[in-house]
N, C-alpha and C. Protein backbone atom coordinates (compact mmCIF):
# COMPACT_ATOMS: atom_id res chain seq x y z
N UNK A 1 57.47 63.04 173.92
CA UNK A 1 57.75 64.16 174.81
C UNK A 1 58.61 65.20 174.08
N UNK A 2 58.41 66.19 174.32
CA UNK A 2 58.99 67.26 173.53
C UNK A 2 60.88 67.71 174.14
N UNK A 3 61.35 67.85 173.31
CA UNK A 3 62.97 67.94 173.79
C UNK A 3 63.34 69.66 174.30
N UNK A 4 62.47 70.80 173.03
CA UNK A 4 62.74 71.73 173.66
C UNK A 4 62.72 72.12 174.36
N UNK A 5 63.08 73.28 175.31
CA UNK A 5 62.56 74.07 176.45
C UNK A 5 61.14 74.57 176.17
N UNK A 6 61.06 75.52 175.52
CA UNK A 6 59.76 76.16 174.98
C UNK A 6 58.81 75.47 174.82
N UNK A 7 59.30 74.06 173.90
CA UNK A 7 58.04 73.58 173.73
C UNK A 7 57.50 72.48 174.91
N UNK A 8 58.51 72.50 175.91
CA UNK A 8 57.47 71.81 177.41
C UNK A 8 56.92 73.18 178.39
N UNK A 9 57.70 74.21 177.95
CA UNK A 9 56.28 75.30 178.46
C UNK A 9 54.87 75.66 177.88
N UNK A 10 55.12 75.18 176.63
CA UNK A 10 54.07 75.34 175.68
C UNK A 10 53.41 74.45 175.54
N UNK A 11 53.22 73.10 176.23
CA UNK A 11 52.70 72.26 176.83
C UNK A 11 52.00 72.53 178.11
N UNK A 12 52.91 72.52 179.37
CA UNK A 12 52.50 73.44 180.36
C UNK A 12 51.58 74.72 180.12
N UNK A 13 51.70 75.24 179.02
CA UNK A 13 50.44 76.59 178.99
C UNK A 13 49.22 75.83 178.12
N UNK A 14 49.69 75.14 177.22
CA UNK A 14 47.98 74.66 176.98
C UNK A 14 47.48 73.51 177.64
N UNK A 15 47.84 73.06 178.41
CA UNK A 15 47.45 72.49 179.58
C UNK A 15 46.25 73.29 180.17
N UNK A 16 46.93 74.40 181.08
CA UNK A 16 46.33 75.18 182.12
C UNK A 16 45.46 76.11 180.77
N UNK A 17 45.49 76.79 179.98
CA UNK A 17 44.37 76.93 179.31
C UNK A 17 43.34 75.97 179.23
N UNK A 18 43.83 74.82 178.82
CA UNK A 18 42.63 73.64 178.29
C UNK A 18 41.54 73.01 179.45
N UNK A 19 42.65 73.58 180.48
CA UNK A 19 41.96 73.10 182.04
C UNK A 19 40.53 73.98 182.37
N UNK A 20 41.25 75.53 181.91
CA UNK A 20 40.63 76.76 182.01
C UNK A 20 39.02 76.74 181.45
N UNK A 21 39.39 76.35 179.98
CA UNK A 21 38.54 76.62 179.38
C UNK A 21 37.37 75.46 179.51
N UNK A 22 37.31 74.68 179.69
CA UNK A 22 36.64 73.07 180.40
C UNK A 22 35.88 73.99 181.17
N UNK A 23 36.60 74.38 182.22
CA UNK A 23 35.72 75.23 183.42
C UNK A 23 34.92 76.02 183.04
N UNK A 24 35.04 77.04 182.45
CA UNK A 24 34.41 77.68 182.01
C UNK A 24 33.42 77.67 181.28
N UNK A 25 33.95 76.07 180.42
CA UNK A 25 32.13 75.55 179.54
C UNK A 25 31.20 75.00 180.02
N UNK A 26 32.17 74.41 181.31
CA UNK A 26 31.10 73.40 182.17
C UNK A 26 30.27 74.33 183.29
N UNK A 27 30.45 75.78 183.22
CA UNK A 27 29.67 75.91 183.92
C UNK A 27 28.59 76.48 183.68
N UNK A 28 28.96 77.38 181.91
CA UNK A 28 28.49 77.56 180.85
C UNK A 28 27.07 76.79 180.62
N UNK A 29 27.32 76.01 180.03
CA UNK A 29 26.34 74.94 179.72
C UNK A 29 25.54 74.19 181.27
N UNK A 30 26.21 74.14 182.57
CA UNK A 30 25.15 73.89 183.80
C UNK A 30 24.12 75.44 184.47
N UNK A 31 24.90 76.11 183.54
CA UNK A 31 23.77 77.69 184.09
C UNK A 31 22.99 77.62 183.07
N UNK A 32 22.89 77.19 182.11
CA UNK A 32 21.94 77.42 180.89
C UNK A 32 21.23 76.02 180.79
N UNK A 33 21.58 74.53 181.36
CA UNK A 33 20.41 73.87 181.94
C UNK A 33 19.33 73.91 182.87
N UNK A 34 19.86 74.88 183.41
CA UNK A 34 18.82 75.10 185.08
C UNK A 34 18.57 76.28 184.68
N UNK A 35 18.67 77.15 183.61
CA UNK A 35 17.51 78.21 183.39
C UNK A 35 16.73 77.73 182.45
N UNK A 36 16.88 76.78 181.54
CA UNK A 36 15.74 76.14 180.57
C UNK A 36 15.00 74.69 181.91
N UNK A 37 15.22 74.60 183.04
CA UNK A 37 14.28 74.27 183.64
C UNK A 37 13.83 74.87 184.50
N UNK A 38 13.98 76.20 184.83
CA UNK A 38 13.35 77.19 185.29
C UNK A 38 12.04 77.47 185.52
N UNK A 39 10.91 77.46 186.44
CA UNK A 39 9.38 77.56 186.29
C UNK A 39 8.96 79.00 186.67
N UNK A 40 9.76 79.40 187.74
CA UNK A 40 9.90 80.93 188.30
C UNK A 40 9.45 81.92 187.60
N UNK A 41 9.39 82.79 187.24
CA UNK A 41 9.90 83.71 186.35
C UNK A 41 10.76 84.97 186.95
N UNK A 42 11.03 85.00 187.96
CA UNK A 42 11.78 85.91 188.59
C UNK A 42 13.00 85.07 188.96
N UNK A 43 13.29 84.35 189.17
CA UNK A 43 14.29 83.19 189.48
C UNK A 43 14.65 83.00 188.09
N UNK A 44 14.31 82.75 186.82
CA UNK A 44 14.61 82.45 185.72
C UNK A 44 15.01 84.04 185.15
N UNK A 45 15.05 85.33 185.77
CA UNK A 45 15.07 86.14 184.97
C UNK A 45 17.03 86.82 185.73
N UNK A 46 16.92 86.26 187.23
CA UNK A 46 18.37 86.13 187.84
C UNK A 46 19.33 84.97 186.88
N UNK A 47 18.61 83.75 186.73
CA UNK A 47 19.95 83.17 186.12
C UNK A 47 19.63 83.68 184.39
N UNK A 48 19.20 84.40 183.91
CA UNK A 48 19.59 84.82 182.83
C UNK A 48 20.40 85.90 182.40
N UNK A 49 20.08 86.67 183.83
CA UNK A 49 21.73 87.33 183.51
C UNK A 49 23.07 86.96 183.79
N UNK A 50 22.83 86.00 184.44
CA UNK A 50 24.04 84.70 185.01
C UNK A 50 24.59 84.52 183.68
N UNK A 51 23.36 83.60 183.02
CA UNK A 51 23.58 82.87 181.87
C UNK A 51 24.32 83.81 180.78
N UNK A 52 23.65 84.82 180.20
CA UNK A 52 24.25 86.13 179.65
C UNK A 52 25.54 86.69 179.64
N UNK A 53 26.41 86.91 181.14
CA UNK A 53 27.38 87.19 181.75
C UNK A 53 28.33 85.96 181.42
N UNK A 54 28.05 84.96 181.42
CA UNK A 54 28.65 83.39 181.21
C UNK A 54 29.13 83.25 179.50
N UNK A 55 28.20 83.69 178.88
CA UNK A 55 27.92 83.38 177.51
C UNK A 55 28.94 84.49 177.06
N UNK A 56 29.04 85.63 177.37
CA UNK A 56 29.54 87.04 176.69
C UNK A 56 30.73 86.75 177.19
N UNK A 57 31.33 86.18 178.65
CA UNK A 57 33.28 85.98 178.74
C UNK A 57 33.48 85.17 178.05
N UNK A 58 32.88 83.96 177.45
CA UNK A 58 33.27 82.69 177.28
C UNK A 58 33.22 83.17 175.14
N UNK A 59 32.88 84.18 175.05
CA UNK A 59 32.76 84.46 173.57
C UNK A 59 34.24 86.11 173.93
N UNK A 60 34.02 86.28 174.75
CA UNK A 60 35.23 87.37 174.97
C UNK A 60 36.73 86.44 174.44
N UNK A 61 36.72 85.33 175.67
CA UNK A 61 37.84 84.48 175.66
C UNK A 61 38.36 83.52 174.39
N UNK A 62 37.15 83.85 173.52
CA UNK A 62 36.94 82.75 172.38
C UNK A 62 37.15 81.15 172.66
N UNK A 63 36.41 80.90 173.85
CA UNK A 63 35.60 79.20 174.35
C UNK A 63 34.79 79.14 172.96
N UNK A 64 33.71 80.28 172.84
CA UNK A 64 32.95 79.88 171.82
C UNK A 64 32.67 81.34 170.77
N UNK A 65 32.10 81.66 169.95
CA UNK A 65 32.14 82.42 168.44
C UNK A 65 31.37 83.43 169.53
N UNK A 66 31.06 84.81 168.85
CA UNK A 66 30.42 85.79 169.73
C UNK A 66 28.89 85.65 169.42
N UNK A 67 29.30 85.28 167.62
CA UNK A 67 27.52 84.99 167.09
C UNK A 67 26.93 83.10 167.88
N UNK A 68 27.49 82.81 168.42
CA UNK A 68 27.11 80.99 169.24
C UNK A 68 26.92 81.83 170.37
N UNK A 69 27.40 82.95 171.20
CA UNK A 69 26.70 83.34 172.44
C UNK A 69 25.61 84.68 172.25
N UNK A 70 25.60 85.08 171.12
CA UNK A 70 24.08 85.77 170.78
C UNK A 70 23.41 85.19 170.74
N UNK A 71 23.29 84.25 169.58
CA UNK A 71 22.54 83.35 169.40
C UNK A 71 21.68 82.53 171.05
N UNK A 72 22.39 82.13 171.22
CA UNK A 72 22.02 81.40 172.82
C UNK A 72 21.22 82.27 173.91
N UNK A 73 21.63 83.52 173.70
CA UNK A 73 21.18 84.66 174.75
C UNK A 73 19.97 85.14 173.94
N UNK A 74 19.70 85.41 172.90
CA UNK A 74 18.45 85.73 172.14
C UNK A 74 17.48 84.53 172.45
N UNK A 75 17.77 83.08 172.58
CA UNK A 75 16.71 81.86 172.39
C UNK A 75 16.52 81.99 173.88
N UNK A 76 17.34 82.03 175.03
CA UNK A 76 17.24 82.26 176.37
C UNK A 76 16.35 82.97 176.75
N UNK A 77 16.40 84.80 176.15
CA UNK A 77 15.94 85.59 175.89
C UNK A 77 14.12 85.11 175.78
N UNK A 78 13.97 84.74 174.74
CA UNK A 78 12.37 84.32 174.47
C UNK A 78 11.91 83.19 175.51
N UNK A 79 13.09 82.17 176.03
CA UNK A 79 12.43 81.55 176.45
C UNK A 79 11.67 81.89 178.31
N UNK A 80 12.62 83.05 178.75
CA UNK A 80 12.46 83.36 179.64
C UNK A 80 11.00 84.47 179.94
N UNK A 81 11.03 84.70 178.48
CA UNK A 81 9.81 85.35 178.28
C UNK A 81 8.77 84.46 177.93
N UNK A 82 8.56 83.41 177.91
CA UNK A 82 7.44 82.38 178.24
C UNK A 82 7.24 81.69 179.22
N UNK A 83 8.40 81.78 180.62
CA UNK A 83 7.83 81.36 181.79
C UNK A 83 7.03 81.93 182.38
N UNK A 84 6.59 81.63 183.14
CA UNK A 84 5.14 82.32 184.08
C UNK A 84 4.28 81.86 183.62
């Protein structure tokens, strides 16, 4: 356990970050399962801007690299263009 002051707030803050950011992947990665099982194509073309919107905070926040949420949104991208 840490003795300083600072460093049990600095515990306390990456805590609630680490909590944060969990959330944010997990929902990440459950919007981008259910648009790669998507059959719709109009329903698959709503959660891709979901997915998109998801991908671009979570690369804002640095959860993940900006080129890991291009990347993802370009393969999304094509794949949404082969439903129907």
């Amino acid at each position: 356990m840490p003795s300083h002051k600072s460093c049990k707030k600095r515990m306390r803050t990456s805590n609630d970050e680490r909590l944060r950011n969990r959330a944010i992947s997990s929902q990440m990665r459950k919007t981008i399962k259910e648009l790669r099982t998507e059959t719709d194509k109009e329903k698959a073309q709503v959660k891709y801007r979901e997915a998109a919107s998801l991908l671009d905070r979570a690369a804002q926040r640095h959860i993940i690299h900006k080129k890991n949420a291009d990347r993802n949104k370009s393969r999304l991208a094509l794949l949404v263009g082969k439903v129907g």
